[in-house]
Protein backbone atom coordinates (compact mmCIF):
# COMPACT_ATOMS: atom_id res chain seq x y z
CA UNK A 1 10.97 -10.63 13.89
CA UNK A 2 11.21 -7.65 16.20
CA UNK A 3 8.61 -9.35 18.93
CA UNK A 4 10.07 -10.01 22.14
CA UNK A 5 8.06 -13.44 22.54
CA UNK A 6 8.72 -14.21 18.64
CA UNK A 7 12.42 -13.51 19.15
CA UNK A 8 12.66 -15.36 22.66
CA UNK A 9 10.75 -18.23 20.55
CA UNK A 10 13.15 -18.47 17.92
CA UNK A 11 16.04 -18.47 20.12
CA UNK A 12 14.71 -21.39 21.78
CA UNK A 13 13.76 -22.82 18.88
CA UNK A 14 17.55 -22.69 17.91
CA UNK A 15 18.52 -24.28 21.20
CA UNK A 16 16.27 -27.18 20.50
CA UNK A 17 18.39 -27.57 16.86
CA UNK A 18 14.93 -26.34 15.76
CA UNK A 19 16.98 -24.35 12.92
CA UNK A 20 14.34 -24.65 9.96
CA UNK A 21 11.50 -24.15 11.98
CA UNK A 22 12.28 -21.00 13.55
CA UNK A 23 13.25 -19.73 10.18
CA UNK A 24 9.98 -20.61 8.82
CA UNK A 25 8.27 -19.68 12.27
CA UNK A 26 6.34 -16.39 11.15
CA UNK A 27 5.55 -18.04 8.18
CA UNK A 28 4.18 -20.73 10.04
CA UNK A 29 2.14 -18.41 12.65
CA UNK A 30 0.84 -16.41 9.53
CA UNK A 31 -0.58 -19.57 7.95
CA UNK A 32 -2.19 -20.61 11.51
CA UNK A 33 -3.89 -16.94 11.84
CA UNK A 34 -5.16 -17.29 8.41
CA UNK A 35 -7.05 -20.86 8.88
CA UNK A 36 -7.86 -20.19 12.01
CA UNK A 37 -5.79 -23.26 13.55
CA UNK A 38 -6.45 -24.46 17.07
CA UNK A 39 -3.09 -24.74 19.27
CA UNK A 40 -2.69 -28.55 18.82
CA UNK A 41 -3.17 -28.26 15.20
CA UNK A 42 -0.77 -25.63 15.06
CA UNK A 43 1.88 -27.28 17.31
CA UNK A 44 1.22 -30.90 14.64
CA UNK A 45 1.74 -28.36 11.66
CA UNK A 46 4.83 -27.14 13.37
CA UNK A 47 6.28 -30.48 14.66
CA UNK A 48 5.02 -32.39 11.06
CA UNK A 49 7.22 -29.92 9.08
CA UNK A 50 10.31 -30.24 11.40
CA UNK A 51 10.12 -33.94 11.13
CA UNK A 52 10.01 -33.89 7.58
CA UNK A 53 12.99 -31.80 7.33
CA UNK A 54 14.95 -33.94 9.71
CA UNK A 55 14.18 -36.19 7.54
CA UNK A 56 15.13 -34.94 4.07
CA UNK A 57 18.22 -34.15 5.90
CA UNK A 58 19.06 -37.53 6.97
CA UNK A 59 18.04 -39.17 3.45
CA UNK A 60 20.71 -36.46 1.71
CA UNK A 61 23.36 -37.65 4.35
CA UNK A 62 22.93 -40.85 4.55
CA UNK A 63 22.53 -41.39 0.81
CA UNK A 64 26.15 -39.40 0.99
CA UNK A 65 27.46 -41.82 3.28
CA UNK A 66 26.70 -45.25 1.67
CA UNK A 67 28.69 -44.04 -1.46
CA UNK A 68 25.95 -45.45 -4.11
CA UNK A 69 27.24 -45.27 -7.69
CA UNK A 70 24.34 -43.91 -9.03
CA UNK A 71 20.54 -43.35 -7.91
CA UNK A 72 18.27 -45.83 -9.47
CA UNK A 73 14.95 -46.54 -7.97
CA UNK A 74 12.71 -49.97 -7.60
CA UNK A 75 9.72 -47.81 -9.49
CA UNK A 76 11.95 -47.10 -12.59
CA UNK A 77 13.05 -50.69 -13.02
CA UNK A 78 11.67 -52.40 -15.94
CA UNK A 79 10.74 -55.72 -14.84
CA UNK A 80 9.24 -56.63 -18.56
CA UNK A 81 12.90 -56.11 -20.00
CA UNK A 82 13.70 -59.29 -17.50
CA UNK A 83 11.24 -61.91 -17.09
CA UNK A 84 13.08 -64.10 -15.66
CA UNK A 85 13.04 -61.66 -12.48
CA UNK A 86 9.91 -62.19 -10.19
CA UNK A 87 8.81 -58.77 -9.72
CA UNK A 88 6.63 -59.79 -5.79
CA UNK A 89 9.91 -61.25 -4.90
CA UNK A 90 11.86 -58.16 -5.43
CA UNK A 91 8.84 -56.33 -3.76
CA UNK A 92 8.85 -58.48 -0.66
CA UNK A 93 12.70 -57.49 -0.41
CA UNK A 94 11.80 -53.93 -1.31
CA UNK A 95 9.72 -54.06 2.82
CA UNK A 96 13.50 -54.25 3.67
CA UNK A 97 12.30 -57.14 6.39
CA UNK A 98 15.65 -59.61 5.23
CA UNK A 99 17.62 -56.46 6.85
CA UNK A 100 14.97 -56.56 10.08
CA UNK A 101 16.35 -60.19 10.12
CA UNK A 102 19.94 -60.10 9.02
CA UNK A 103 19.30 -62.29 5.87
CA UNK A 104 21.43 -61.87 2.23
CA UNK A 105 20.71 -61.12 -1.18
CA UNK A 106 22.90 -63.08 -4.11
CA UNK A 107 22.15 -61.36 -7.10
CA UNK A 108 23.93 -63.69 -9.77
CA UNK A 109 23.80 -62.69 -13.94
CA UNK A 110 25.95 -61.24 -17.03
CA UNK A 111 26.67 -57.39 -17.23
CA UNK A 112 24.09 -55.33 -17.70
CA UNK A 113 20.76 -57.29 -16.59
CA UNK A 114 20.13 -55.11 -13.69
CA UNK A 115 21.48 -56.28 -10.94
CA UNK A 116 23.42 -52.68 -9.70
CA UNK A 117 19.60 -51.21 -10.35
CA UNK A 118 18.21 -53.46 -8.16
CA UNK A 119 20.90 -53.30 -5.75
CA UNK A 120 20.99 -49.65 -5.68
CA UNK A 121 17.28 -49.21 -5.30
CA UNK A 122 17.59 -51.74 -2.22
CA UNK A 123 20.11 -49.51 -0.66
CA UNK A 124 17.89 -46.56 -1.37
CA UNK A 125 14.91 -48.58 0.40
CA UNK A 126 17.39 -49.58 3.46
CA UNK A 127 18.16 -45.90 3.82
CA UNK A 128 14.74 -44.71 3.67
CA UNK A 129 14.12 -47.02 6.68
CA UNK A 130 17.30 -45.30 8.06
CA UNK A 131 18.99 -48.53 7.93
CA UNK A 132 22.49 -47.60 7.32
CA UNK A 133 23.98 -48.55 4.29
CA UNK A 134 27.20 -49.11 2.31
CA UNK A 135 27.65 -50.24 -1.35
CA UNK A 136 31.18 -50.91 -2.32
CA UNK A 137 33.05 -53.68 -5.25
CA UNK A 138 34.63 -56.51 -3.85
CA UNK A 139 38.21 -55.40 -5.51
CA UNK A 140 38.18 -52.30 -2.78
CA UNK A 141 36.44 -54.48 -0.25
CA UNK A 142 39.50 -56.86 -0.58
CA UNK A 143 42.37 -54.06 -1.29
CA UNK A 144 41.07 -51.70 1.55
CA UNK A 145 41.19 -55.14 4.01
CA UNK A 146 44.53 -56.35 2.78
CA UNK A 147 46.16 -52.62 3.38
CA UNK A 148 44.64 -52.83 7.07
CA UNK A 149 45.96 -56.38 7.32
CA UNK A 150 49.42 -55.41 6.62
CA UNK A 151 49.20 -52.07 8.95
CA UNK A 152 48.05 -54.00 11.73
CA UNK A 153 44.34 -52.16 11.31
CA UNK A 154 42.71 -55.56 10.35
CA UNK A 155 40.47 -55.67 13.65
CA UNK A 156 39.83 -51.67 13.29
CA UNK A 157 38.22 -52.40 9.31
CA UNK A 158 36.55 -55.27 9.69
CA UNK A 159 34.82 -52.79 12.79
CA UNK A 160 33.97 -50.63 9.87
CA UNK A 161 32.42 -52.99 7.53
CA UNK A 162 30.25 -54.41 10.24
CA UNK A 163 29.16 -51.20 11.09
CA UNK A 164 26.47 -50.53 8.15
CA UNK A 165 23.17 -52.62 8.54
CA UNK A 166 23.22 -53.73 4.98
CA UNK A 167 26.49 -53.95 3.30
CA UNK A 168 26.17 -53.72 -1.02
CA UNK A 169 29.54 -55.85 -2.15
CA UNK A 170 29.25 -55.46 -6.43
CA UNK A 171 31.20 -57.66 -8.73
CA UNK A 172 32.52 -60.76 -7.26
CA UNK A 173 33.95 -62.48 -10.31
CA UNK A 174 35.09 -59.38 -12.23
CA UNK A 175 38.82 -59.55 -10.67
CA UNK A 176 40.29 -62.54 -9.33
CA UNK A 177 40.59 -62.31 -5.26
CA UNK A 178 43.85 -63.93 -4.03
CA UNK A 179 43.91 -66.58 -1.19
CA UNK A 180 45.15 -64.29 1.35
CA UNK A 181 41.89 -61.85 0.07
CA UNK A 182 39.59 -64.68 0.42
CA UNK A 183 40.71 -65.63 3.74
CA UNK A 184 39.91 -61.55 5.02
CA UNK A 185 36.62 -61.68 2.67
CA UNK A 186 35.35 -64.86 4.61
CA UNK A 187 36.34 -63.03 8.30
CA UNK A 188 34.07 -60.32 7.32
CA UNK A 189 30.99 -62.40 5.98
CA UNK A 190 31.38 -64.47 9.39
CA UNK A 191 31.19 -61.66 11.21
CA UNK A 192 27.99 -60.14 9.73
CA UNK A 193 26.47 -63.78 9.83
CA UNK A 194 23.32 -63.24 11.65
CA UNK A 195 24.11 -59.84 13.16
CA UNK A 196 23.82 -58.00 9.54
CA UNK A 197 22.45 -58.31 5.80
CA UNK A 198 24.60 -58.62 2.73
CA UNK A 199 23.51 -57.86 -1.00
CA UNK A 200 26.32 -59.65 -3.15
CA UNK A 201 26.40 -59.10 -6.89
CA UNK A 202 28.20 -61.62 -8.96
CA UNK A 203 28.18 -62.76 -12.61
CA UNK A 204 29.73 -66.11 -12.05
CA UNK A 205 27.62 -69.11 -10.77
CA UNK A 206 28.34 -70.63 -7.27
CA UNK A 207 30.38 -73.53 -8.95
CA UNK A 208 32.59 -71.50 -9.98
CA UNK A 209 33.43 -69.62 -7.10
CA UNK A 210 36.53 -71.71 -6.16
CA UNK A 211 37.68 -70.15 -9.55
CA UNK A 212 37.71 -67.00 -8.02
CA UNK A 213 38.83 -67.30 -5.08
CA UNK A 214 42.13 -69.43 -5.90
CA UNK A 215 40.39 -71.73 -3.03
CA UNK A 216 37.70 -74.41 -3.48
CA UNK A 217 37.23 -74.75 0.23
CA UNK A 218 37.35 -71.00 1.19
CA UNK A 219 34.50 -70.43 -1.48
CA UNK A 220 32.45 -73.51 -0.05
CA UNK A 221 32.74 -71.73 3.43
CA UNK A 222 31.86 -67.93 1.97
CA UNK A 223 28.62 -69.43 0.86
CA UNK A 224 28.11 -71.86 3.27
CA UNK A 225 27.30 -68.62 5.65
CA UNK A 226 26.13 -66.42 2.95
CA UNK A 227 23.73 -68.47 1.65
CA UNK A 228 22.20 -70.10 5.21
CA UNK A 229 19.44 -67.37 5.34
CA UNK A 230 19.31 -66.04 1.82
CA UNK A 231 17.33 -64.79 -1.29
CA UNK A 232 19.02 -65.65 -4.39
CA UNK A 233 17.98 -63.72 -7.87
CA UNK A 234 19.79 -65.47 -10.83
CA UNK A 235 18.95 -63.19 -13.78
CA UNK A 236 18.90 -64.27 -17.16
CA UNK A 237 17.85 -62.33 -19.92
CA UNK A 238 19.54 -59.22 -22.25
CA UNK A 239 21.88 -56.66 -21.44
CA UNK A 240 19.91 -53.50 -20.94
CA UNK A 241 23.18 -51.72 -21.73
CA UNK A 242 23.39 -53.18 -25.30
CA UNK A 243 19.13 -53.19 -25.95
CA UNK A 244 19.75 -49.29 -25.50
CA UNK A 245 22.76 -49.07 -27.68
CA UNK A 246 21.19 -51.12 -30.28
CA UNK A 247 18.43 -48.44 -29.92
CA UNK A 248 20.59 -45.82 -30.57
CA UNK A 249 22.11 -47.64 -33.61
CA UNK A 250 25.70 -48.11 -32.35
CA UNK A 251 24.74 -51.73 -32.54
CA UNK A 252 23.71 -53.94 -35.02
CA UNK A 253 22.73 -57.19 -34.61
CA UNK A 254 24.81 -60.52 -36.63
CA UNK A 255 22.82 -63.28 -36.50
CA UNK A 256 26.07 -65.96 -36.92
CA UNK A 257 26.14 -67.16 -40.44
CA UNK A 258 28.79 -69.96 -39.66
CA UNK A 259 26.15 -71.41 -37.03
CA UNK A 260 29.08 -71.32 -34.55
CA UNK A 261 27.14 -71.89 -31.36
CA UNK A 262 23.48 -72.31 -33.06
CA UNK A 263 23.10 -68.89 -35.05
CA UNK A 264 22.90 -67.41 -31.61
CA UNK A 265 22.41 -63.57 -32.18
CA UNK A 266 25.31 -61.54 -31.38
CA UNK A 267 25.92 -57.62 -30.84
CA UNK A 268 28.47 -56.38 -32.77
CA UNK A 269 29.86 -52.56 -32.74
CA UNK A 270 29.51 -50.66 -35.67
CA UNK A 271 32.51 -49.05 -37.39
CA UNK A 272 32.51 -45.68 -37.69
């Protein structure tokens, strides 16, 4: 670029934080010459493409930042695996509008039924809509409040957690949370009530919440706000986990001869 004007351009360009553009500037100019743009066509082209990598940029970062286990997308769910899921539902939370309005998510099943997919691609929809987002288990949610608790930082993480715009808490039920837990869980939830959305996956039913919480009446009061403007998904169907094991034939499948609980079929590791 040894053009005065292109150089002074550039430099401006770089001023602006117009980085990737003035890289691609002569690029850019080439491609105008060649179809014969008009200036205001030109000057779309040239803001279009910035935009777009802004953009890019603040999906990579953001995606970063909200510390998703893994990327799974709505499109690459299998709906068909679970009928018991209704697919327009999940759409209609896929719009992202429960985050517009600060309403929850319960995703309730066993292991495996897709309800960290679903989750995940949620959080990947939020973030698209650069609604900041954070995904985290309820046994570090709980751990990294009782630590601040006892170095008097309580009021500086609860801050934290009410930052994001939709806050991803996975396996309530997995590890028992002790009373004092539950009592910093439920300070949390109230203070996101209304001002911020909450995806919760669980594999434990609502009655038995008190179970995990060492606390009937804490539980009744967790829900009580989590559930007041909420969409609740209670899967029930296979674990796509096993289905793609038994695929692989690490699996087979015992169909109870004893009759146990019915003849219920049962997955059963094979030996090596």
């Amino acid at each position: 670029m040894d053009n005065p004007q292109l150089m002074r351009i550039g430099e401006n360009l770089k001023k602006l934080k117009l980085t990737k553009t003035g890289q691609r500037l002569e690029a850019l100019l080439q491609e105008a010459s060649k179809e014969d743009l008009s200036y205001s066509d030109f000057l779309d082209r040239l803001l279009e493409e910035e935009v777009s990598l802004k953009f890019e940029k603040h999906l990579a970062m953001n995606t970063t930042l909200a510390k998703l286990p893994y990327i799974k997308t709505m499109e690459s769910f299998d709906f068909t695996f679970q009928p018991s899921i209704e697919s327009k539902v999940i759409r209609e939370l896929a719009t992202c509008l429960f985050i517009e309005r600060s309403e929850n998510v319960v995703f309730l099943g066993p292991p495996g039924t897709g309800k960290t997919h679903l989750s995940v691609a949620l959080g990947l929809k939020a973030i698209h809509r650069r609604y900041r987002t954070l995904f985290i288990s309820a046994a570090a949610l709980v751990a990294n409040l009782n630590r601040a608790y006892a170095e008097n930082r309580l009021e500086e993480k609860l801050k934290t957690y009410c930052t994001p715009k939709l806050l991803i808490i996975d396996e309530i039920g997995y590890v028992p949370v002790d009373v004092h837990g539950a009592h910093l869980l439920f300070q949390l939830i109230s203070r996101r009530y209304e001002r911020g959305s909450i995806v919760i996956l669980s594999n434990r039913g609502f009655g038995q919440w008190g179970e995990i919480f060492g606390d009937t009446n804490i539980a009744t009061a967790i829900l009580d706000r989590l559930l007041h403007h909420s969409t609740v998904i209670n899967i029930k169907g296979e674990s796509y986990r096993l289905k793609e094991k038994q695929r692989a034939g690490l699996l087979r499948r015992n169909l109870g001869q004893d009759g146990g609980d019915g003849g219920d079929a049962a997955d059963v590791l094979l030996e090596n």
